[in-house]
C-alpha atoms as a PDB file:
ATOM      1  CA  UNK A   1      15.973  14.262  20.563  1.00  0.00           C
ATOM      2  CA  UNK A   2      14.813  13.389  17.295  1.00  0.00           C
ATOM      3  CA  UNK A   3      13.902   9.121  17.116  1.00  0.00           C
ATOM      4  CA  UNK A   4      14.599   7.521  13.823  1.00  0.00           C
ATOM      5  CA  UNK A   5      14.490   4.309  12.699  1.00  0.00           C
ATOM      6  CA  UNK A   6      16.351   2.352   9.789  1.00  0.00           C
ATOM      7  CA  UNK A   7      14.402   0.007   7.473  1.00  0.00           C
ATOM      8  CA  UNK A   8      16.461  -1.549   4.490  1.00  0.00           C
ATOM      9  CA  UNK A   9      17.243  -5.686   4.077  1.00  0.00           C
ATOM     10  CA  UNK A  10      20.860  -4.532   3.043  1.00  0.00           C
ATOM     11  CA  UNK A  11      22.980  -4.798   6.228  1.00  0.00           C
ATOM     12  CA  UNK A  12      25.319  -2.100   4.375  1.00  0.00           C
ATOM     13  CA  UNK A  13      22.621   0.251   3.428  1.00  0.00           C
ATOM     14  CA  UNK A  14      21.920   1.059   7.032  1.00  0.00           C
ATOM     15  CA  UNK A  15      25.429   0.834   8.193  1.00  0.00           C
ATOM     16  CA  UNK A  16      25.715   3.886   5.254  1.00  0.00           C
ATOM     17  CA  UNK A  17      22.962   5.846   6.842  1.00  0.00           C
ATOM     18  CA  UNK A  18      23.979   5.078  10.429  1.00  0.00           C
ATOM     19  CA  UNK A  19      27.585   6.547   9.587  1.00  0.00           C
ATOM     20  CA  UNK A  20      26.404   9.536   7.759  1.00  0.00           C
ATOM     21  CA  UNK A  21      23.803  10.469  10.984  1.00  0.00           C
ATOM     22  CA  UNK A  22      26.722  10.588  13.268  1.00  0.00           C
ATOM     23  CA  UNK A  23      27.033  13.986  12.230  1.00  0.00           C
ATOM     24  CA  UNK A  24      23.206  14.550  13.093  1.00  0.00           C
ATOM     25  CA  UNK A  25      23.933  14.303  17.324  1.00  0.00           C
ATOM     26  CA  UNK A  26      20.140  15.212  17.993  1.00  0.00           C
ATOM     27  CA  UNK A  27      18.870  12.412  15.484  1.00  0.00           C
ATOM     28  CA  UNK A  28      18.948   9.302  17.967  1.00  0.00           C
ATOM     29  CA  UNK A  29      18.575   5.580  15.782  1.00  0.00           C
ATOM     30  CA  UNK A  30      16.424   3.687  18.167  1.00  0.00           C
ATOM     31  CA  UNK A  31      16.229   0.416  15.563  1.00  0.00           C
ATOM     32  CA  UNK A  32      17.501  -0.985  12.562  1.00  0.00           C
ATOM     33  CA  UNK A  33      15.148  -3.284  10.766  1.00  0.00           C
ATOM     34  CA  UNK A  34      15.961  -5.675   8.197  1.00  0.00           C
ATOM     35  CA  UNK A  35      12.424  -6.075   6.383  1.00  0.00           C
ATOM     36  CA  UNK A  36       8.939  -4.267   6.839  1.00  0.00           C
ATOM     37  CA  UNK A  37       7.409  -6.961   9.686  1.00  0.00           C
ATOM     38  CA  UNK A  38      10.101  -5.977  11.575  1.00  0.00           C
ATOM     39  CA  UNK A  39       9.733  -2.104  10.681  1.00  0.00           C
ATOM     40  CA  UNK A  40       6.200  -2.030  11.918  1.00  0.00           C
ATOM     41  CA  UNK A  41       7.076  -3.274  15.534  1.00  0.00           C
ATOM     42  CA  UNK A  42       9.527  -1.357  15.586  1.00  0.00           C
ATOM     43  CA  UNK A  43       7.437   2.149  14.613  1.00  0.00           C
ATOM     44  CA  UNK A  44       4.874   1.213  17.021  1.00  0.00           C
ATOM     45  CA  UNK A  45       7.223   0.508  19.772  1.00  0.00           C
ATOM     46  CA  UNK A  46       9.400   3.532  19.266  1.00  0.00           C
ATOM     47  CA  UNK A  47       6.889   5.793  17.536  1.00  0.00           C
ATOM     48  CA  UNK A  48      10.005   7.368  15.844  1.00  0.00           C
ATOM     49  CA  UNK A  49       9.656  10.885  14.371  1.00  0.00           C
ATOM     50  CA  UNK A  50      11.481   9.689  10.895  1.00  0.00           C
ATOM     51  CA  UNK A  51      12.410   6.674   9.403  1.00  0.00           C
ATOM     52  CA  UNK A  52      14.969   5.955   6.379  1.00  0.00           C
ATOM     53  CA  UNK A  53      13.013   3.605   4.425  1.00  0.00           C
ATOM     54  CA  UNK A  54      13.880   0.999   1.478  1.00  0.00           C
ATOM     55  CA  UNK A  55      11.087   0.439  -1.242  1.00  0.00           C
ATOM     56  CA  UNK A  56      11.940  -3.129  -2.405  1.00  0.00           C
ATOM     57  CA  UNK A  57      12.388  -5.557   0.304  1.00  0.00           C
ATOM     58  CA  UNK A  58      11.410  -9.249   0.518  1.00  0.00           C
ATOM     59  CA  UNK A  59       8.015 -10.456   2.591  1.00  0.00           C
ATOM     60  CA  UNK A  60       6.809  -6.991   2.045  1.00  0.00           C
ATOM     61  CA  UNK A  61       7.545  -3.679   0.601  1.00  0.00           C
ATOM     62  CA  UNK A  62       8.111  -0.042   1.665  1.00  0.00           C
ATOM     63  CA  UNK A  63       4.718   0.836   0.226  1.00  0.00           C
ATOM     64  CA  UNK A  64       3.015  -1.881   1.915  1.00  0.00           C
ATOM     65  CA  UNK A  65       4.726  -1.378   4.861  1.00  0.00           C
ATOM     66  CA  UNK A  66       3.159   1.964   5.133  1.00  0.00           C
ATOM     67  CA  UNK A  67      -0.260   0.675   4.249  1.00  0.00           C
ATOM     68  CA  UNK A  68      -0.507  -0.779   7.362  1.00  0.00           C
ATOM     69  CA  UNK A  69       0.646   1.743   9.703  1.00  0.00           C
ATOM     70  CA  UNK A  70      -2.466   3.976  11.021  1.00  0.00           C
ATOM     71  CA  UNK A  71      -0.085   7.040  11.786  1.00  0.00           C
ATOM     72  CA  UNK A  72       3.054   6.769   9.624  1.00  0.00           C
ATOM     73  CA  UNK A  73       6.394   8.862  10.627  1.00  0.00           C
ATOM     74  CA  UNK A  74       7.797  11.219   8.558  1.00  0.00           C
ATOM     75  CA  UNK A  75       9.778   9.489   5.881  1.00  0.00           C
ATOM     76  CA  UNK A  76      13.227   9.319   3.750  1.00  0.00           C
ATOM     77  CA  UNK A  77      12.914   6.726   0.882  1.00  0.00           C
ATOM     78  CA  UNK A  78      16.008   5.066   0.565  1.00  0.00           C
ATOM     79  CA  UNK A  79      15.652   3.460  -2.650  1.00  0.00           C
ATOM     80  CA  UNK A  80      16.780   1.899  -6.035  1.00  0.00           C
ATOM     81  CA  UNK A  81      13.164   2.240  -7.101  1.00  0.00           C
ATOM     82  CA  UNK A  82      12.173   2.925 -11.075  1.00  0.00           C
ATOM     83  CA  UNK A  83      11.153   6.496 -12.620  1.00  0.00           C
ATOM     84  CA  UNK A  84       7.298   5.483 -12.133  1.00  0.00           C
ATOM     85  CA  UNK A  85       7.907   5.785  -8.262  1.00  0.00           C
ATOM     86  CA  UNK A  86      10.076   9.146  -8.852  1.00  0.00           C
ATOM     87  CA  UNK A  87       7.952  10.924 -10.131  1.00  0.00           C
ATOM     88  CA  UNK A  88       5.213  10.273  -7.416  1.00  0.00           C
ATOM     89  CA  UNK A  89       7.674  10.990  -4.799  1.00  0.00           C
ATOM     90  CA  UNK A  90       8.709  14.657  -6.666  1.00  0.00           C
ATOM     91  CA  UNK A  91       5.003  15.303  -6.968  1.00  0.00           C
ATOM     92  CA  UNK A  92       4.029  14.249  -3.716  1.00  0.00           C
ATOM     93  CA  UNK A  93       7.152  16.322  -1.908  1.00  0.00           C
ATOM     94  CA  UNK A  94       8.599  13.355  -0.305  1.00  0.00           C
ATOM     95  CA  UNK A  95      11.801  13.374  -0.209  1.00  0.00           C
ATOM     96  CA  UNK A  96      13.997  10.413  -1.365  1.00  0.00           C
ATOM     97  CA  UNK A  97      17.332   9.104  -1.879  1.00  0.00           C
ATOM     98  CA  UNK A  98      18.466   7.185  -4.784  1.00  0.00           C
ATOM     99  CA  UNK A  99      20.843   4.269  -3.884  1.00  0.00           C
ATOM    100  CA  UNK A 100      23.617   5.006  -4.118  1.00  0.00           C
ATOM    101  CA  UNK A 101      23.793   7.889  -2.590  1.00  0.00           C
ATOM    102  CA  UNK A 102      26.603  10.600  -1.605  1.00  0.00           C
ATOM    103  CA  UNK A 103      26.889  12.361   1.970  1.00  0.00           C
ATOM    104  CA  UNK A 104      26.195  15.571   0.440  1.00  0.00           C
ATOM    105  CA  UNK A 105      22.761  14.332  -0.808  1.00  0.00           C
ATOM    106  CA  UNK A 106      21.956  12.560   2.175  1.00  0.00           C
ATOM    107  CA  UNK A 107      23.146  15.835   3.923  1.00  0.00           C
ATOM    108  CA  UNK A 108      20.575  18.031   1.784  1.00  0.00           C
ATOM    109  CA  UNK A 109      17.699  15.455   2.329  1.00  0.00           C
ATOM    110  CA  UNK A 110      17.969  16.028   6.137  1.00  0.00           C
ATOM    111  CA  UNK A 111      17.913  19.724   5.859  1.00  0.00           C
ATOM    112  CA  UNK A 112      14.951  19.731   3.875  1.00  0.00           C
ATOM    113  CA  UNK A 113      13.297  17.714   6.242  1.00  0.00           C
ATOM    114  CA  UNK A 114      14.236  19.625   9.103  1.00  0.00           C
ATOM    115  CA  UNK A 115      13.266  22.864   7.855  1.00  0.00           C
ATOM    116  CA  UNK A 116      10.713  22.563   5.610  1.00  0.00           C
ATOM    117  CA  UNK A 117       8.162  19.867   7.287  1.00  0.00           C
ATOM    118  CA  UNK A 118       6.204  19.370   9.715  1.00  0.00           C
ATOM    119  CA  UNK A 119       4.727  15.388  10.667  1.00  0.00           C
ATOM    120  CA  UNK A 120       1.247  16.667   9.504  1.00  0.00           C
ATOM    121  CA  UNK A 121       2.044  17.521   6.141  1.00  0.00           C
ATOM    122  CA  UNK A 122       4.522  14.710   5.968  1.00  0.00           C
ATOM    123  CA  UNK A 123       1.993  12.441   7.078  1.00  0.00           C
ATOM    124  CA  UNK A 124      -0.277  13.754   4.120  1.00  0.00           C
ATOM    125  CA  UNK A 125       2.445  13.352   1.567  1.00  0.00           C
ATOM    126  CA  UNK A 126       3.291   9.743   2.740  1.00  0.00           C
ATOM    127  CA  UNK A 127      -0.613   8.735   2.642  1.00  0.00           C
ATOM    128  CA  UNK A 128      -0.542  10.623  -1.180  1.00  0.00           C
ATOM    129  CA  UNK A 129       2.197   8.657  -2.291  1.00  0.00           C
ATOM    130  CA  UNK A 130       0.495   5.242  -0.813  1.00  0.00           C
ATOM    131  CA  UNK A 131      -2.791   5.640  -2.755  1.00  0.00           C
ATOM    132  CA  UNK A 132      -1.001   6.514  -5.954  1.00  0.00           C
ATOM    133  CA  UNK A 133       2.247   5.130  -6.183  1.00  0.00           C
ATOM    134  CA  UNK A 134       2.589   1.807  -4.253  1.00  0.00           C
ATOM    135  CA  UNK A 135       1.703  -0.464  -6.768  1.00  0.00           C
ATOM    136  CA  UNK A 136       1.417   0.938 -10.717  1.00  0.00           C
ATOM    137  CA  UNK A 137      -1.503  -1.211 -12.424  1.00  0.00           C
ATOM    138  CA  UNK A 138       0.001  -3.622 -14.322  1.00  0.00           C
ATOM    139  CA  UNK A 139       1.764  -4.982 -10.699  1.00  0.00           C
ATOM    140  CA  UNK A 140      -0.579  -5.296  -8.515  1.00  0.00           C
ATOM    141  CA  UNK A 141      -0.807  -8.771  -7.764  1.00  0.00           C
ATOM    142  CA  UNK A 142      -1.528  -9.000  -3.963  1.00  0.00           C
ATOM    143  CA  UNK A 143      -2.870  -7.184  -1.233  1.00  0.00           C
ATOM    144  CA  UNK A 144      -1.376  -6.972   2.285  1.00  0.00           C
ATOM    145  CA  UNK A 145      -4.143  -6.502   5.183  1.00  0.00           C
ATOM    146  CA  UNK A 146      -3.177  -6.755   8.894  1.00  0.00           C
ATOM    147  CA  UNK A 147      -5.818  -7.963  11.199  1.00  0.00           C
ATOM    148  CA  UNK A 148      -4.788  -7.028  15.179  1.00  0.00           C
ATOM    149  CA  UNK A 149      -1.060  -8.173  15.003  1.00  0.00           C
ATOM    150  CA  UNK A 150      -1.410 -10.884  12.683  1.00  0.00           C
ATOM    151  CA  UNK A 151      -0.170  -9.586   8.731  1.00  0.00           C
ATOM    152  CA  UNK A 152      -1.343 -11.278   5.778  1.00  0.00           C
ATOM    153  CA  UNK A 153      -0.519 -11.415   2.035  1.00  0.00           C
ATOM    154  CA  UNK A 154      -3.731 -12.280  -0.249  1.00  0.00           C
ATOM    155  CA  UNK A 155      -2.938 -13.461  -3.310  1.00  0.00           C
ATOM    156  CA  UNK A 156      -5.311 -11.212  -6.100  1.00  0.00           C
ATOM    157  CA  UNK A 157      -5.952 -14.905  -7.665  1.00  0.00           C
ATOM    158  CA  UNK A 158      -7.523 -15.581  -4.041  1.00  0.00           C
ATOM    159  CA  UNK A 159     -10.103 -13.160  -3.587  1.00  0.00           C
ATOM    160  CA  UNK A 160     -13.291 -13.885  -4.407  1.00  0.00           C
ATOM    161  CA  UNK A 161     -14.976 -10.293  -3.931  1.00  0.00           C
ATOM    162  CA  UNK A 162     -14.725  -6.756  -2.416  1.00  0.00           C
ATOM    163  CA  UNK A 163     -17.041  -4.721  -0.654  1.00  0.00           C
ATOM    164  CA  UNK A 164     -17.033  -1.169   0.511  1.00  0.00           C
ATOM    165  CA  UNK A 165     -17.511  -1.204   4.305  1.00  0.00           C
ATOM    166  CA  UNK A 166     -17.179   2.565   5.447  1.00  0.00           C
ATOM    167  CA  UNK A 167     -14.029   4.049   4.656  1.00  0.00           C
ATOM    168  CA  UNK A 168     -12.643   0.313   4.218  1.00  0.00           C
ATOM    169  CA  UNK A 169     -12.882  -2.118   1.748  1.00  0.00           C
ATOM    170  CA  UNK A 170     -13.871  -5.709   2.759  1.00  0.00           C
ATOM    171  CA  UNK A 171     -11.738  -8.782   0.945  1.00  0.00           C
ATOM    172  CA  UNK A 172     -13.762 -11.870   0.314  1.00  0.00           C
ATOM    173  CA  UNK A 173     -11.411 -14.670   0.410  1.00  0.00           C
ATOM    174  CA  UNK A 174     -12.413 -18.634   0.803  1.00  0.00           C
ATOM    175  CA  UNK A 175     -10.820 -18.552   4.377  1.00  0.00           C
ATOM    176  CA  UNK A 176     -12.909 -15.234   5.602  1.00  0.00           C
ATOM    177  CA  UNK A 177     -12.908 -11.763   4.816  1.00  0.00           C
ATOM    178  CA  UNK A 178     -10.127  -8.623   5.510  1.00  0.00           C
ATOM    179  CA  UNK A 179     -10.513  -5.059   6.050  1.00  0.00           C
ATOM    180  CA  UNK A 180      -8.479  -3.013   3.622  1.00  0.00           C
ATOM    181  CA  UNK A 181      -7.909   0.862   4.534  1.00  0.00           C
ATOM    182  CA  UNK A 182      -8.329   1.800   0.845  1.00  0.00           C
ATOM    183  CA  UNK A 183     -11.221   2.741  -1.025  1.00  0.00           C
ATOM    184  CA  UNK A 184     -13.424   0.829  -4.063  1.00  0.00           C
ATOM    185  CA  UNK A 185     -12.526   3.374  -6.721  1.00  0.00           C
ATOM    186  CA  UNK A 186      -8.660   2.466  -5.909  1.00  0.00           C
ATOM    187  CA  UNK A 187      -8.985  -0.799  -6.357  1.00  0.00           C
ATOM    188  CA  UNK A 188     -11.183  -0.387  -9.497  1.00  0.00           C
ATOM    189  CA  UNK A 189      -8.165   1.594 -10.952  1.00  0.00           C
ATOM    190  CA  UNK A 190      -5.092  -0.703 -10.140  1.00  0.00           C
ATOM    191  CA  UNK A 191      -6.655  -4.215 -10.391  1.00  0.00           C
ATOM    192  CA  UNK A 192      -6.914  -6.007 -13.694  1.00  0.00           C
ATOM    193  CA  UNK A 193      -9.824  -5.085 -15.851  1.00  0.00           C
ATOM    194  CA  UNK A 194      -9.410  -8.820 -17.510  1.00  0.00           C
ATOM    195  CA  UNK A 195      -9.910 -10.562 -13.936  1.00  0.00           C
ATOM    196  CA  UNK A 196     -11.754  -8.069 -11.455  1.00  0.00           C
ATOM    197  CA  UNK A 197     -14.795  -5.161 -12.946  1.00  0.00           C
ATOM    198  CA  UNK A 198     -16.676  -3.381 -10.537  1.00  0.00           C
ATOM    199  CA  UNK A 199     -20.550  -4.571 -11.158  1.00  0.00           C
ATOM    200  CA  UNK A 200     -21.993  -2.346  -8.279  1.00  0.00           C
ATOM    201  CA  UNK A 201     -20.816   0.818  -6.442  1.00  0.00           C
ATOM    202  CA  UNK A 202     -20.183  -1.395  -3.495  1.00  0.00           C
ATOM    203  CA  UNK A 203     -18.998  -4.125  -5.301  1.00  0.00           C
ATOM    204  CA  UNK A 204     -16.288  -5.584  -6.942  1.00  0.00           C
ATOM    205  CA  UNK A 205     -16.227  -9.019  -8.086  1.00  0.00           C
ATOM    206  CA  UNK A 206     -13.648 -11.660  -9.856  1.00  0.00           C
ATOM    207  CA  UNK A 207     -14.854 -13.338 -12.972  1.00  0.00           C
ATOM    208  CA  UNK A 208     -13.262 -16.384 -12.194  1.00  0.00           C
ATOM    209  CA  UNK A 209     -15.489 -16.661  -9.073  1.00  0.00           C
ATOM    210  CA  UNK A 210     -18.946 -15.955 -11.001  1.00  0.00           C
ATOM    211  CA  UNK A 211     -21.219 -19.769 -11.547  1.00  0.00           C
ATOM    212  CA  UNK A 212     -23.936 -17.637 -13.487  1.00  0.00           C
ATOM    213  CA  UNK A 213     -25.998 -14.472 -13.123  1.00  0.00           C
ATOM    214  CA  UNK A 214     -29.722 -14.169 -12.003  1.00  0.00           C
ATOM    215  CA  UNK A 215     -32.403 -11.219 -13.250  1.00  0.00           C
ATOM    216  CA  UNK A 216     -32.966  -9.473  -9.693  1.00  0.00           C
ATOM    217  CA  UNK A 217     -35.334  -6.521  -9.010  1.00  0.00           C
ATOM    218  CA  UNK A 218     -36.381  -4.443 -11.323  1.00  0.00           C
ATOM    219  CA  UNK A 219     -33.342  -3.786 -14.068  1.00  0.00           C
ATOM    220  CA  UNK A 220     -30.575  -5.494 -11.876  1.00  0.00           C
ATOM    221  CA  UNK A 221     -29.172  -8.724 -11.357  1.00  0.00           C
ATOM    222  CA  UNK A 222     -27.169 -10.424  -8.721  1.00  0.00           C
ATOM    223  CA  UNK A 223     -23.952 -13.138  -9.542  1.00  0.00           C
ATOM    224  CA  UNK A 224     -24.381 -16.648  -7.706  1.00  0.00           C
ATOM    225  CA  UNK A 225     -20.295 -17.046  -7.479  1.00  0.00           C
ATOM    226  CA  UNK A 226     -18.901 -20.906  -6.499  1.00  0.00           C
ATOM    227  CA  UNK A 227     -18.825 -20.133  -2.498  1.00  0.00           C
ATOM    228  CA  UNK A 228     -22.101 -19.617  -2.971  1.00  0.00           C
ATOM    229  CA  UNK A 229     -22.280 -16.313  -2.292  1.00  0.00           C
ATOM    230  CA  UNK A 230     -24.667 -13.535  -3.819  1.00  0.00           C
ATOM    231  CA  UNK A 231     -23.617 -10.027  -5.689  1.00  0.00           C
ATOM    232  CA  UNK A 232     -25.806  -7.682  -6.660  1.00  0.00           C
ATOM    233  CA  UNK A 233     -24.803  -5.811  -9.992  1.00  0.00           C
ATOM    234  CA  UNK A 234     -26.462  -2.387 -10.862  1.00  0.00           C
ATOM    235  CA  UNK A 235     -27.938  -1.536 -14.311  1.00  0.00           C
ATOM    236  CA  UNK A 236     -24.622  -0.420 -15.259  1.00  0.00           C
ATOM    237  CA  UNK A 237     -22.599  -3.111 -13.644  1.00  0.00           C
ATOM    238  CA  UNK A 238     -23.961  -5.633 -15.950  1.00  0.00           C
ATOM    239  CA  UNK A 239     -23.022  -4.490 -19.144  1.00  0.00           C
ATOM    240  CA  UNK A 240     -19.553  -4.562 -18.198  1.00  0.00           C
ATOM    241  CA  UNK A 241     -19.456  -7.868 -16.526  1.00  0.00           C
ATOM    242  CA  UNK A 242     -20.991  -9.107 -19.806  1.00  0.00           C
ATOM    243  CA  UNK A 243     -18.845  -7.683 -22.120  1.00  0.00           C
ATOM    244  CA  UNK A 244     -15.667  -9.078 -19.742  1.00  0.00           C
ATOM    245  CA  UNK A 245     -17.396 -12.686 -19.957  1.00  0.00           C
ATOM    246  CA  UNK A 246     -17.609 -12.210 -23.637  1.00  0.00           C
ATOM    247  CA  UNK A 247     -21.382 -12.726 -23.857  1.00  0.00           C
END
């Protein structure tokens, strides 16, 4: 018996996809979830083999969602989502359906699933489509870490500084730091360039944070930010960070 799960805030999206997997009898629907907290109990209680997923959803997304699951099901986007997201999902191989959405299409979505993939390359495709297409540049305006059980959504305006920490990154905030499954060069790419710039290969700092800048060793220099805390930026860090502070 195949396990699935149904993730959407419309109470009439999933009553659509519930009627059209009546005709599915070895597709079982364990849970319907009304946002993404309740999406990720519900994964990790079930550990469903596919999930019919919704991209924009209050508290937190369908991307985000996904961020914080180690192992993530296969997945069918159910979504209303713009061309920017599309495109990743045709690239990627993930298959989606645009709301609204006719039997037949949800029919041919299925098939494709069931014949063509197996979880591992799913799996792949769904982390792909994370790194590159949950949040385009010019919205990426929080970050959503989840520490144990509890979930949290920083603010960008709240962090203070990142730091790579193995294959994490580590978010600096004024109420303690977060662990972030993504890596520095991601950030460097979707955060603002105005407001963030990467002054060390380790580092990444906000501008807004930075009380003034001390020679260090040799060529370098380190950033005294208000907490009080200490950055070291590289040779090539600094030129940057100048030319963002305009001096």
């Amino acid at each position: 018996m195949i396990k699935a799960v149904l993730i959407d805030d419309e109470p009439l999206a999933r009553s659509i996809v519930a009627e059209y997997l009546k005709t599915y009898p070895e597709i079982s629907v364990v849970q319907e979830c009304g946002d993404g907290f309740e999406g990720i109990k519900a994964i990790a209680q079930h550990q469903p083999d596919l999930i019919f997923l919704d991209v924009q959803m209050p508290k937190i997304n369908g991307f985000e969602m996904l961020e914080l699951i180690d192992n993530p099901p296969s997945v069918i986007f159910t979504t209303a989502f713009d061309d920017y997201a599309l495109k990743a999902f045709d690239t990627h191989a993930v298959d989606y359906l645009l709301k609204p959405f006719s039997k037949e299409r949800f029919d041919k979505a299925i098939k494709k699933w069931m014949e063509h993939y197996k979880k591992s390359d799913e799996q792949k495709g769904v982390q792909s489509l994370v790194e590159t297409a949950a949040h385009p540049p010019d919205q990426y305006n929080r970050v959503v870490v989840k520490t144990g059980t509890k979930i949290s959504i920083i603010p960008m305006h709240d962090i203070h500084y990142m730091e790579a920490d193995d294959d994490y990154v580590k978010i600096h905030t004024a109420e303690g730091s977060h662990l972030k499954k993504k890596t520095m060069n991601y950030f460097e790419e979707v955060l603002d360039k105005s407001h963030f710039v990467r002054v060390h290969r380790s580092y990444i700092l906000q501008i807004q944070q930075v009380l003034k800048i001390e020679p260090y060793e040799k060529e370098s220099h380190i950033a005294i930010l208000k907490s009080g805390a200490r950055v070291p930026i590289s040779k090539s860090g600094y030129p940057k960070l100048k030319s963002v502070l305009g001096i």
